[in-house]
C-alpha atoms as a PDB file:
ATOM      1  CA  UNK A   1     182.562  18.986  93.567  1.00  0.00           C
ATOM      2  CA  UNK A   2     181.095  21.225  96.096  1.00  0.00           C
ATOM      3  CA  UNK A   3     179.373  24.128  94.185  1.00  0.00           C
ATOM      4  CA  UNK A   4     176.428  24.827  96.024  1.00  0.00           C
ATOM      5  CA  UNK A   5     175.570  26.199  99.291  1.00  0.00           C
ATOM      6  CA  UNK A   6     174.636  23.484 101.155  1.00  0.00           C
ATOM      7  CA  UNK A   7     171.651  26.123 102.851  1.00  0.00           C
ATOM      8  CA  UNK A   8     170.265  26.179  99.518  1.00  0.00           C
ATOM      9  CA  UNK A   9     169.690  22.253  99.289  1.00  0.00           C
ATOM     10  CA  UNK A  10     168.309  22.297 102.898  1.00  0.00           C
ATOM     11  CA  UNK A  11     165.745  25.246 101.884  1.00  0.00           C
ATOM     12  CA  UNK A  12     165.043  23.227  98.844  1.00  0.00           C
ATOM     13  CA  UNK A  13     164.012  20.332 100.836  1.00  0.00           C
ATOM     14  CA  UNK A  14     161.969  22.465 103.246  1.00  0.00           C
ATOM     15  CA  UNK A  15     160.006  24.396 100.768  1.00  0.00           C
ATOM     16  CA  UNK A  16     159.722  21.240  98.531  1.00  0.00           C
ATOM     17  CA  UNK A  17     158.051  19.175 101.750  1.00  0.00           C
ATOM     18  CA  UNK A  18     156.925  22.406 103.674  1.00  0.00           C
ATOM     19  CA  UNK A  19     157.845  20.524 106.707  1.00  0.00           C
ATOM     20  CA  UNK A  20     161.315  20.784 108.841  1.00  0.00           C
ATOM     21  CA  UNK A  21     160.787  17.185 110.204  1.00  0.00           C
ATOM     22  CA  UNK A  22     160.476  15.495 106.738  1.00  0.00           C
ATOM     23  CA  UNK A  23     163.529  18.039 105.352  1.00  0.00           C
ATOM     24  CA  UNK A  24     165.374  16.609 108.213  1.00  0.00           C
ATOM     25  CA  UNK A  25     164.519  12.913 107.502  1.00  0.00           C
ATOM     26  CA  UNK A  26     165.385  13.246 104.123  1.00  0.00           C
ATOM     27  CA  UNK A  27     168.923  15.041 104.389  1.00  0.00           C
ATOM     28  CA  UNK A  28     169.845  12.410 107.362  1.00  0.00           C
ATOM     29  CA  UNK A  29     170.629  15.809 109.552  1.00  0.00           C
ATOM     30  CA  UNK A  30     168.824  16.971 112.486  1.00  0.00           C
ATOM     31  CA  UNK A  31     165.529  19.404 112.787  1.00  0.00           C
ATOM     32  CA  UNK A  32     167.789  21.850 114.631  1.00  0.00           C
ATOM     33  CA  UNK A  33     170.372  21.547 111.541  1.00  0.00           C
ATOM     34  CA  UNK A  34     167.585  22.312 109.411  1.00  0.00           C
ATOM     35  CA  UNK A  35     166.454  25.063 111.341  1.00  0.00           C
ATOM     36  CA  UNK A  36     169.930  26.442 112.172  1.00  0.00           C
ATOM     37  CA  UNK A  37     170.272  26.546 108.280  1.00  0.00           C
ATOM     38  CA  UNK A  38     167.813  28.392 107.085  1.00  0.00           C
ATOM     39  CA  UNK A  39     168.010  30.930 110.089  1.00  0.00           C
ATOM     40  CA  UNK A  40     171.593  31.343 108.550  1.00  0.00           C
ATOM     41  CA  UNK A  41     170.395  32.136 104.761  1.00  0.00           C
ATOM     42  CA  UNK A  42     167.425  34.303 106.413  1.00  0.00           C
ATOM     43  CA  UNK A  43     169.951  36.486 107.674  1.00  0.00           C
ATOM     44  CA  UNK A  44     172.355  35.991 104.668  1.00  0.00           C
ATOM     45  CA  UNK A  45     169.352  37.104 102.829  1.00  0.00           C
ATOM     46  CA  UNK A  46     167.934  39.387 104.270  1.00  0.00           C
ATOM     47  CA  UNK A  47     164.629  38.425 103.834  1.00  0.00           C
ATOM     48  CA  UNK A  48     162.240  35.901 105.787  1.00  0.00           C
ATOM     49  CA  UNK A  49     161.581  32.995 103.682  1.00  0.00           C
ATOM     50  CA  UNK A  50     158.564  30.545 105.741  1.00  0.00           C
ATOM     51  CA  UNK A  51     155.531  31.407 107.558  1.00  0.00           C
ATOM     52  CA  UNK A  52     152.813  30.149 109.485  1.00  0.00           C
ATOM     53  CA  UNK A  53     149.839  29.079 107.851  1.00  0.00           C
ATOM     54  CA  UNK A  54     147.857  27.408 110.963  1.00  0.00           C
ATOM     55  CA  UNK A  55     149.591  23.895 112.117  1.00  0.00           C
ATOM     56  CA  UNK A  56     151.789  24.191 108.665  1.00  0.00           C
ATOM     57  CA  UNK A  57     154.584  26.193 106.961  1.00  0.00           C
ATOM     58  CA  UNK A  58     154.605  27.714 103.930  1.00  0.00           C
ATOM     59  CA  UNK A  59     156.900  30.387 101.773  1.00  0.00           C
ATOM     60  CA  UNK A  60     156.520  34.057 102.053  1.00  0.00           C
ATOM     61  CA  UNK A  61     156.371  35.831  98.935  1.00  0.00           C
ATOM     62  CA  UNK A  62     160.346  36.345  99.043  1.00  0.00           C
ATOM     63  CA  UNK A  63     160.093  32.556  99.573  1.00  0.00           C
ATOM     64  CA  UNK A  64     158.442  31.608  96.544  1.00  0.00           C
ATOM     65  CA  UNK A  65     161.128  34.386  94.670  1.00  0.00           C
ATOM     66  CA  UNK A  66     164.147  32.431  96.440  1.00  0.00           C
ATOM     67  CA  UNK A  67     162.879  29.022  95.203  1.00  0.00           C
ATOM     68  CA  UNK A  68     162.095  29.705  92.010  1.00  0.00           C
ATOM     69  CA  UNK A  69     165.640  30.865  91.246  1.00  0.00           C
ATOM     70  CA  UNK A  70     167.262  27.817  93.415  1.00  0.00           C
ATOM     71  CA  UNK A  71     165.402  25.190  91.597  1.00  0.00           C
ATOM     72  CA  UNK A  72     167.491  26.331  88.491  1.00  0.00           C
ATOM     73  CA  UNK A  73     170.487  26.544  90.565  1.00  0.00           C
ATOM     74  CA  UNK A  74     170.245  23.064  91.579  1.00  0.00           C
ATOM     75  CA  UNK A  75     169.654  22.058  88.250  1.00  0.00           C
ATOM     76  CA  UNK A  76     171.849  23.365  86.452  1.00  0.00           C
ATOM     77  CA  UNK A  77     174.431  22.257  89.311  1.00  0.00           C
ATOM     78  CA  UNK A  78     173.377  18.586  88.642  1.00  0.00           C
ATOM     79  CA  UNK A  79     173.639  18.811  85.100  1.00  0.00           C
ATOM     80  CA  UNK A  80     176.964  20.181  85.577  1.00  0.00           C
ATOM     81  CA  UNK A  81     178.331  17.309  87.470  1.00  0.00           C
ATOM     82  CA  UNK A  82     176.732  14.794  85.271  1.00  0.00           C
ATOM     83  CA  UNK A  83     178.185  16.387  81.967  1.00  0.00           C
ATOM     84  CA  UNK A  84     181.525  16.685  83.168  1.00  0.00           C
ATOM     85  CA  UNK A  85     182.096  12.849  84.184  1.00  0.00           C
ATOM     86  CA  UNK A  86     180.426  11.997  80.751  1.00  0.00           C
ATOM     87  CA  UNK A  87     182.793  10.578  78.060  1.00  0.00           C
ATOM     88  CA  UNK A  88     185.155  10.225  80.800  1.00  0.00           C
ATOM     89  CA  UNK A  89     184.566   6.625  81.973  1.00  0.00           C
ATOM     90  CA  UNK A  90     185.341   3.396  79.927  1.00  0.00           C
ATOM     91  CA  UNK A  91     185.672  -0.309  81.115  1.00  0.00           C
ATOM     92  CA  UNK A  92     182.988  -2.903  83.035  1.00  0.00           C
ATOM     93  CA  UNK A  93     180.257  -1.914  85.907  1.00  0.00           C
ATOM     94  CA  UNK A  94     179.107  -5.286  87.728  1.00  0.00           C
ATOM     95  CA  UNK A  95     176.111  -3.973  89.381  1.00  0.00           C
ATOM     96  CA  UNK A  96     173.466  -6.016  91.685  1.00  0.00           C
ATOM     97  CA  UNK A  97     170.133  -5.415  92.967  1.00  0.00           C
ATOM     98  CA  UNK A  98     167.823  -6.832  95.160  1.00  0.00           C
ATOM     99  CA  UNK A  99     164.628  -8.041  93.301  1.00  0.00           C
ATOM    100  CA  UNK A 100     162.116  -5.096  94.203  1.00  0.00           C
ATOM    101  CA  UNK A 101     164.360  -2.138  93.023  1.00  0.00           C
ATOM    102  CA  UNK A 102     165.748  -4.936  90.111  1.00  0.00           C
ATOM    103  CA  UNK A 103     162.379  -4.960  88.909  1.00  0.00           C
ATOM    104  CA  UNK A 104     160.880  -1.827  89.388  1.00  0.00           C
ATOM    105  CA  UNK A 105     163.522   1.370  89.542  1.00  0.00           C
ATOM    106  CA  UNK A 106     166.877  -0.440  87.988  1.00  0.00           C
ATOM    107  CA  UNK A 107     165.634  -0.690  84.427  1.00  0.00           C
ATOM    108  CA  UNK A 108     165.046   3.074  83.551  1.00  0.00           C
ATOM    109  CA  UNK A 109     167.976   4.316  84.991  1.00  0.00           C
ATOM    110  CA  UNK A 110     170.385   1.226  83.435  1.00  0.00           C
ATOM    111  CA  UNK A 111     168.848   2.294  79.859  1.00  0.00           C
ATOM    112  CA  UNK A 112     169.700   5.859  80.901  1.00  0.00           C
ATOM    113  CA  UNK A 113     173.031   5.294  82.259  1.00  0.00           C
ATOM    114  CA  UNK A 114     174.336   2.890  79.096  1.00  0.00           C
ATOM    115  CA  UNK A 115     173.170   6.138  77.050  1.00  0.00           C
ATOM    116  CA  UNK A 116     175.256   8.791  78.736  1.00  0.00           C
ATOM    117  CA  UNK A 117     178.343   5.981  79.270  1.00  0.00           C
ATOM    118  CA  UNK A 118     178.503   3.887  76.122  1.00  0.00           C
ATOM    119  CA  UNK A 119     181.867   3.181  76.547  1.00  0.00           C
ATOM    120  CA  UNK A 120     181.179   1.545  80.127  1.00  0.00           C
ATOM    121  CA  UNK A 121     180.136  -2.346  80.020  1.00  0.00           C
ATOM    122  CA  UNK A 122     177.199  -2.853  82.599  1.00  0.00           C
ATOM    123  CA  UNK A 123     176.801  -6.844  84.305  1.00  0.00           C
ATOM    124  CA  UNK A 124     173.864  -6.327  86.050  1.00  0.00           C
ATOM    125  CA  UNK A 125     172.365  -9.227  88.507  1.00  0.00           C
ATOM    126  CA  UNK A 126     169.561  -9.581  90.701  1.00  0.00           C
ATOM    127  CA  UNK A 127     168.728 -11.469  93.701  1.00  0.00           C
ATOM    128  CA  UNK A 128     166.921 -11.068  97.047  1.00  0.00           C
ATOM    129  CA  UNK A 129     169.042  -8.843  99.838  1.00  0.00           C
ATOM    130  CA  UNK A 130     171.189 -11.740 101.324  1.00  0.00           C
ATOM    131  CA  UNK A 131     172.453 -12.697  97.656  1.00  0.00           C
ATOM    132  CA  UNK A 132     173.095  -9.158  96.692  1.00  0.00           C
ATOM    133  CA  UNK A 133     174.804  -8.528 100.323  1.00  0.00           C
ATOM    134  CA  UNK A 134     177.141 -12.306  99.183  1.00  0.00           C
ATOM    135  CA  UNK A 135     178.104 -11.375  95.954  1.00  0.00           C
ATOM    136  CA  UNK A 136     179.240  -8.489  96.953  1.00  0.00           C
ATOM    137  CA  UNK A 137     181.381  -9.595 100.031  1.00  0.00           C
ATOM    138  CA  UNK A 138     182.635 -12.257  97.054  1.00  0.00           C
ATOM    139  CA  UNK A 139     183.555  -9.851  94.953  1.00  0.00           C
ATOM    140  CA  UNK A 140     181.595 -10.923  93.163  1.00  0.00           C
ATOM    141  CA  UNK A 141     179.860  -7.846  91.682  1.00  0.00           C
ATOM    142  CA  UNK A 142     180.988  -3.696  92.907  1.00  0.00           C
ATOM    143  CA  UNK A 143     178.105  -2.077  93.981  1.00  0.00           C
ATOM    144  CA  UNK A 144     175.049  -3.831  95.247  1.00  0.00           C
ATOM    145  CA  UNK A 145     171.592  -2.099  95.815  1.00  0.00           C
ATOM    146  CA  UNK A 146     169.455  -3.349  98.675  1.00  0.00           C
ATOM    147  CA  UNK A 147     166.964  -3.061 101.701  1.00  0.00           C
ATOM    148  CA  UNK A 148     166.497  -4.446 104.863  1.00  0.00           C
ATOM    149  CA  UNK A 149     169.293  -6.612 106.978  1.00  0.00           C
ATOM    150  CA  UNK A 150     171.694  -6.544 108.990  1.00  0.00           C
ATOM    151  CA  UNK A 151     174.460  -4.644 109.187  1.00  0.00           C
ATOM    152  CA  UNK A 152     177.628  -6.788 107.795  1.00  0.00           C
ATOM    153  CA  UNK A 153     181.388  -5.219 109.131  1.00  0.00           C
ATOM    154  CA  UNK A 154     182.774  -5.791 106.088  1.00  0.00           C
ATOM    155  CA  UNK A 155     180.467  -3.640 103.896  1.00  0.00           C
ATOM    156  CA  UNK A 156     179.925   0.237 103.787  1.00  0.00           C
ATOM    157  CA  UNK A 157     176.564   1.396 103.278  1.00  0.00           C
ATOM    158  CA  UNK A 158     174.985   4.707 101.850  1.00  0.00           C
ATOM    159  CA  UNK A 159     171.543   5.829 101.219  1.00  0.00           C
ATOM    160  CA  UNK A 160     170.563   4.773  97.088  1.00  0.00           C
ATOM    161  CA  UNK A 161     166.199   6.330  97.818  1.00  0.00           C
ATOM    162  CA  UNK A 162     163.594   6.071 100.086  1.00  0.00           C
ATOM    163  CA  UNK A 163     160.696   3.922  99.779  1.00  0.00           C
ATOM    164  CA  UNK A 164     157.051   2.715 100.903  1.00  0.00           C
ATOM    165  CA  UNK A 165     155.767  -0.176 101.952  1.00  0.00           C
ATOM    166  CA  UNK A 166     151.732  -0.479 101.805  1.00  0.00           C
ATOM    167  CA  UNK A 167     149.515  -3.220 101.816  1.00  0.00           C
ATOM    168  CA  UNK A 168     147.543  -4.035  98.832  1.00  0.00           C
ATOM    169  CA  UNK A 169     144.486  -6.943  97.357  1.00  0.00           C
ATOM    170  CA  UNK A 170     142.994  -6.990  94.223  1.00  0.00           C
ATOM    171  CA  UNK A 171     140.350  -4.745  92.670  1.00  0.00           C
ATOM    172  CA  UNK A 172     138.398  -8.149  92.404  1.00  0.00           C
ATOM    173  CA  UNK A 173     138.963  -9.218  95.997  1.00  0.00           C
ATOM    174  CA  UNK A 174     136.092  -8.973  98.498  1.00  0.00           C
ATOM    175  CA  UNK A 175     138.728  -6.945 100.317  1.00  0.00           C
ATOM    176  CA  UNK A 176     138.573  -4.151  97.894  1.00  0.00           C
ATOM    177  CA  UNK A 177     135.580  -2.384  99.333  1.00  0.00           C
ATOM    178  CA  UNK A 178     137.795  -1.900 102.758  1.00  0.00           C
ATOM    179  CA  UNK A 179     139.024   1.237 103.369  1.00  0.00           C
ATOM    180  CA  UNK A 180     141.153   0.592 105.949  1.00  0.00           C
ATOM    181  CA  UNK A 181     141.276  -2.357 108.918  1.00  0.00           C
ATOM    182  CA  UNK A 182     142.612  -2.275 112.523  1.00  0.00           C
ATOM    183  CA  UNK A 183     145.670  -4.215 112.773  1.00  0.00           C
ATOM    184  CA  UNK A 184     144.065  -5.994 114.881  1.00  0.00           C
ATOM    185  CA  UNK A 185     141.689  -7.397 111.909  1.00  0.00           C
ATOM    186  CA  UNK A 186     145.111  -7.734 110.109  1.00  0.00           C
ATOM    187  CA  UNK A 187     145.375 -11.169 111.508  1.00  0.00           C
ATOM    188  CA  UNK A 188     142.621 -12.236 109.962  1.00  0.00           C
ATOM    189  CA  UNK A 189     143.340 -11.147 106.363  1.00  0.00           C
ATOM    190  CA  UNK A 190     144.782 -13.639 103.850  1.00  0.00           C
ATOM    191  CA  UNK A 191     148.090 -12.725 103.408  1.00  0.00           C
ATOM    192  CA  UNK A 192     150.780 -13.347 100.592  1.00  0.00           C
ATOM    193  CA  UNK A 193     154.728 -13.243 101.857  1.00  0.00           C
ATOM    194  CA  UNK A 194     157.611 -13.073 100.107  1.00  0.00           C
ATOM    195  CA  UNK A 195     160.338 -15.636 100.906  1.00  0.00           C
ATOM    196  CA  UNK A 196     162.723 -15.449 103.662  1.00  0.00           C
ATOM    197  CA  UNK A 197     165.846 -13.977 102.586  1.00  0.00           C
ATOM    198  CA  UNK A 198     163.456 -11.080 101.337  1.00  0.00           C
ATOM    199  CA  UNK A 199     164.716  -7.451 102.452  1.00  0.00           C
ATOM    200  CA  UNK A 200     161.108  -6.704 102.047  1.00  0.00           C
ATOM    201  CA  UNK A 201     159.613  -9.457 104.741  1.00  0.00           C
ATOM    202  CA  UNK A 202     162.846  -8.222 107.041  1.00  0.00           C
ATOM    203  CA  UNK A 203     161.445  -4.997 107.327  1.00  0.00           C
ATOM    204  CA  UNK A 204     157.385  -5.792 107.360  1.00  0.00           C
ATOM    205  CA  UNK A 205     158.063  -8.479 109.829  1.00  0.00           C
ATOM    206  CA  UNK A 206     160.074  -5.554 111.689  1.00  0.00           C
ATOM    207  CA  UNK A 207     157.462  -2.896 111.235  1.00  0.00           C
ATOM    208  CA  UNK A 208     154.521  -5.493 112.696  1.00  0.00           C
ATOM    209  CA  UNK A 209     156.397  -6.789 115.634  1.00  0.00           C
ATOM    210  CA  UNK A 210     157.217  -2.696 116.721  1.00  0.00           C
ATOM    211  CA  UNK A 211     153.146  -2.346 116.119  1.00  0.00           C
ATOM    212  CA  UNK A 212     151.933  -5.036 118.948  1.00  0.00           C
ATOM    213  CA  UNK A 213     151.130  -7.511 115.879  1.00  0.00           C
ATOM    214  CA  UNK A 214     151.700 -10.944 117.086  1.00  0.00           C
ATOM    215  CA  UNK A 215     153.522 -12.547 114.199  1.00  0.00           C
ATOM    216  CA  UNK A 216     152.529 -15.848 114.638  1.00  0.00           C
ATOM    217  CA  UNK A 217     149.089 -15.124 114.581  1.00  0.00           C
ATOM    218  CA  UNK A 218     148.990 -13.928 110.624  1.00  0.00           C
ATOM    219  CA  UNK A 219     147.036 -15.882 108.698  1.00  0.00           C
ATOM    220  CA  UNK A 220     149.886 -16.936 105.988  1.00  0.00           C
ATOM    221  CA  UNK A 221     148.304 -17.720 102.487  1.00  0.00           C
ATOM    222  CA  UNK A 222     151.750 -18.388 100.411  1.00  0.00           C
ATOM    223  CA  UNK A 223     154.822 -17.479 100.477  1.00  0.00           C
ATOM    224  CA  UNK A 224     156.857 -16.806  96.726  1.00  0.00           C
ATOM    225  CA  UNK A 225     159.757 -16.051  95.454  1.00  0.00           C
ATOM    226  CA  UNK A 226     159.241 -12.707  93.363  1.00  0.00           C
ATOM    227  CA  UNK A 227     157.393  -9.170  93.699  1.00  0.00           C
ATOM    228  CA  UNK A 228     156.128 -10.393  90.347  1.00  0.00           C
ATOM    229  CA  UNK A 229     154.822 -13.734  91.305  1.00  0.00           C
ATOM    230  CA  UNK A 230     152.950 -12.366  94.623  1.00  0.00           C
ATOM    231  CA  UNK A 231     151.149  -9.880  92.226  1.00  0.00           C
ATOM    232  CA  UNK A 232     149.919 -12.389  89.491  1.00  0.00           C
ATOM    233  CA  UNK A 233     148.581 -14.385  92.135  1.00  0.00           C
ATOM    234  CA  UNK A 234     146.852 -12.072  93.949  1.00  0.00           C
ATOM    235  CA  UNK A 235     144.472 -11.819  90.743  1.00  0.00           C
ATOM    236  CA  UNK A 236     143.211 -14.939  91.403  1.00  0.00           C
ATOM    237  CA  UNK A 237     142.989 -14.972  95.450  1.00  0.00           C
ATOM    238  CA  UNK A 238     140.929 -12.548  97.892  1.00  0.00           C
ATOM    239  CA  UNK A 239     144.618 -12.170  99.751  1.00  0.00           C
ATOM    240  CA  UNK A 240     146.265  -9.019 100.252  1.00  0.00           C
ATOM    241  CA  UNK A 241     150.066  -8.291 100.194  1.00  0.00           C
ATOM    242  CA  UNK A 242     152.527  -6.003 101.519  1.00  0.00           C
ATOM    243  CA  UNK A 243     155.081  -4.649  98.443  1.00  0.00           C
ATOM    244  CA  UNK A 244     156.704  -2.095  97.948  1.00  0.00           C
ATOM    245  CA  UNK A 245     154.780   1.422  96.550  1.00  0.00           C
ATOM    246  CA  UNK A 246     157.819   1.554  93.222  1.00  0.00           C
ATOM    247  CA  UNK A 247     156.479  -2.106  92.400  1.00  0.00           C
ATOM    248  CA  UNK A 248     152.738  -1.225  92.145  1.00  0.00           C
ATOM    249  CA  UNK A 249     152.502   2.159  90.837  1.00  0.00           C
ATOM    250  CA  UNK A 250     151.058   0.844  86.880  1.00  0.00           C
ATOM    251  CA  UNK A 251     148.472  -1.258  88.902  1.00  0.00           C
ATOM    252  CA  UNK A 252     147.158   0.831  91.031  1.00  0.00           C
ATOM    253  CA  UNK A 253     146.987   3.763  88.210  1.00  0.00           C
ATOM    254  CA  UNK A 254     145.557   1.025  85.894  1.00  0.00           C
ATOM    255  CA  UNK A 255     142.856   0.436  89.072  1.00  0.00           C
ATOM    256  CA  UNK A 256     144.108  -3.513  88.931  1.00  0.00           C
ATOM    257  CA  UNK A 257     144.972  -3.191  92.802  1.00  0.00           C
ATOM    258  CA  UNK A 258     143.957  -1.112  95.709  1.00  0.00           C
ATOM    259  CA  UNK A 259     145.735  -0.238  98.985  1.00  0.00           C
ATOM    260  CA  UNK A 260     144.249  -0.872 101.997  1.00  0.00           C
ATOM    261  CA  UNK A 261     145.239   1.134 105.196  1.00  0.00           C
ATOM    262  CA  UNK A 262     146.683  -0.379 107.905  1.00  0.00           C
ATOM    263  CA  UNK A 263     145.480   1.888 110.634  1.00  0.00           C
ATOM    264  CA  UNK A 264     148.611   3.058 112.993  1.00  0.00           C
ATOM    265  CA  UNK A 265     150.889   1.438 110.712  1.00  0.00           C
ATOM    266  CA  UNK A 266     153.022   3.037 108.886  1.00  0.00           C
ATOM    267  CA  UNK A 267     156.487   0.833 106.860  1.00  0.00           C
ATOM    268  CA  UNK A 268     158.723   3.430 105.415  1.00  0.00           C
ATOM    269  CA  UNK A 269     162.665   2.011 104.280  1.00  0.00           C
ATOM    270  CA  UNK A 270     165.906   3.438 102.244  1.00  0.00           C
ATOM    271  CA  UNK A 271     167.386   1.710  99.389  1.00  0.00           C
ATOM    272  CA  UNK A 272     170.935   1.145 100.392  1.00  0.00           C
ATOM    273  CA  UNK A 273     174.345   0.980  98.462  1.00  0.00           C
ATOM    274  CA  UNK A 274     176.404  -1.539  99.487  1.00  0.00           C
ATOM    275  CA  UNK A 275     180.412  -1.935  98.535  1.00  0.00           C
ATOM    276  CA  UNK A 276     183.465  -3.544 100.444  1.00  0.00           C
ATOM    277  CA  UNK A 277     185.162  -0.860 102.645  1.00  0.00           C
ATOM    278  CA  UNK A 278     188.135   0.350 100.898  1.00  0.00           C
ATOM    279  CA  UNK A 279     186.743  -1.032  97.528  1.00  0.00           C
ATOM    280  CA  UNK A 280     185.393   2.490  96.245  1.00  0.00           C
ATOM    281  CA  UNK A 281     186.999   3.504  92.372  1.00  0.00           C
ATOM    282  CA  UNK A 282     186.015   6.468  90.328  1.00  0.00           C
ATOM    283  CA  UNK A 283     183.542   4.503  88.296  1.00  0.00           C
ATOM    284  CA  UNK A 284     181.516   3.249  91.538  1.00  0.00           C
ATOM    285  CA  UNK A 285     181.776   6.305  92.488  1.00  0.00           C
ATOM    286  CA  UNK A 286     180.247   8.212  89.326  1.00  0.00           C
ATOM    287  CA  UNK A 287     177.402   5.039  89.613  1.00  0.00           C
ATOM    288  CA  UNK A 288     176.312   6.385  92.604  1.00  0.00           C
ATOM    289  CA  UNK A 289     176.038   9.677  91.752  1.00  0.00           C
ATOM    290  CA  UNK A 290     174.561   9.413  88.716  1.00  0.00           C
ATOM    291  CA  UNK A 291     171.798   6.666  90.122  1.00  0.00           C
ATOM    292  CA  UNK A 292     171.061   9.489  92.756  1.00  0.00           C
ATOM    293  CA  UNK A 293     170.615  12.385  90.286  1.00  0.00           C
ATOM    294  CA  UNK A 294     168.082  10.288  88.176  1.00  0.00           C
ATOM    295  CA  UNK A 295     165.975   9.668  91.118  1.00  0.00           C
ATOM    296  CA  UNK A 296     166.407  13.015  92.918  1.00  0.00           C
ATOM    297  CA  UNK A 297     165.680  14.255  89.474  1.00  0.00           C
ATOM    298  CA  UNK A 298     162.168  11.772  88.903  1.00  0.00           C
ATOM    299  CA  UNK A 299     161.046  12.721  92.097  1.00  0.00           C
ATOM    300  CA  UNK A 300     161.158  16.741  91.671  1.00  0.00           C
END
């Protein structure tokens, strides 16, 4: 259902982010797209909507006016979609995620999806990316939820949410009063790995190697199993770990861990759907969309 103006998202994103680049990023269009579009409701308009404020952007007074009035447009046009597929949908969801978003996003927006969809059965399972990625290929479960990896030829993928990587120790580590380190003094921190298999090591070990860090020369603590497991022990360690931002947000607002900055280093991802090609239905469909409305809708 194609309500909206799709210029009205892309201002959205714009005047949300003041920045065309970031806009761009997160639509999975172009800067020029982004520009050519709000050019296009400018003119539709009548009215210029950004200006310069030094090296940034920000709205003009008609600006603010516009997005005041599109934030309710968008709203109400994603309550609108969610209200008319509710009630709709009966029968069993097997859903699977790998064990960061399991953990950290999955259970708010199961509890709010079994409340709008009573009558649809959820089988939810978790595992790390490469189990999520085989149950799925074994039909094993309809819609899997993961990061990192290759690309499989069997599989489609779509974009679930982005997400941050950051490196973080203990409040009660010696490595708490750091601000930041070189990543050249990475090497000689402690650190705490999740096992291979991991979407999450795919993509640090990804992000180091494209920074000049010699892999072999980290100083490996451990390696475990769980997001979970790699926290509790870095209470009792002076180690530091890369996780994702979602799976640290009550510690570091409850002060029990700090991030330290990796300068020049930077390990951004997307949360991926994954489904067999040809193996879409209305109710994986209606997943999706709802999954992406919740976070779309946290993140406002």
């Amino acid at each position: 259902m194609k309500l909206v103006d799709y210029k009205l998202k892309v201002f959205y994103e714009v005047a949300t982010k003041l920045s065309f680049t970031k806009a761009a990023n997160h639509l999975h269009i172009t800067q020029p797209a982004v520009t050519k579009r709000i050019q296009e409701l400018e003119q539709q308009l009548d009215v210029r909507l950004f200006k310069r404020v030094g090296n940034q952007i920000g709205l003009t007074e008609d600006g603010e006016l516009v997005f005041l009035y599109v934030q309710r447009i968008l709203h109400l046009y994603d309550k609108l979609s969610v209200e008319l597929s509710a009630g709709r949908e009966n029968g069993i969801m097997r859903i699977g995620a790998s064990t960061t978003v399991a953990q950290t996003v999955m259970p708010r927006l199961l509890a709010i999806f079994k409340k709008s969809y009573p009558d649809i059965e959820i089988r939810f399972s978790q595992g790390n990316s490469d189990h999520i990625r085989q149950m799925v290929l074994a039909e094993g479960i309809d819609l899997g939820i993961i990061e990192g990896g290759d690309y499989h030829p069997s599989l489609s993928y779509s974009f679930f949410m982005k997400d941050e990587i950051v490196l973080v120790v203990s409040t009660n580590s010696k490595l708490a009063k750091l601000g930041s380190v070189s990543t050249k003094d990475l090497t000689a921190i402690p650190l705490v790995l999740r096992l291979a298999g991991s979407g999450t090591l795919d993509v640090v070990m990804k992000a180091l190697n494209n920074a000049g860090i010699d892999i072999g020369a980290l100083n490996l603590d451990i390696q475990l199993e769980s997001t979970i497991a790699i926290k509790e022990y870095l209470n009792y360690t002076d180690s530091a770990a890369f996780l994702s931002i979602q799976s640290v947000r009550n510690e570091l607002r409850d002060g029990r861990l700090k991030i330290i900055e990796v300068d020049g280093l930077s390990i951004l991802r997307d949360f991926k759907f994954i489904q067999l090609h040809g193996n879409s239905t209305k109710m994986v469909e209606l997943t999706k969309r709802f999954f992406q409305h919740q976070v779309g809708h946290a993140s406002r």
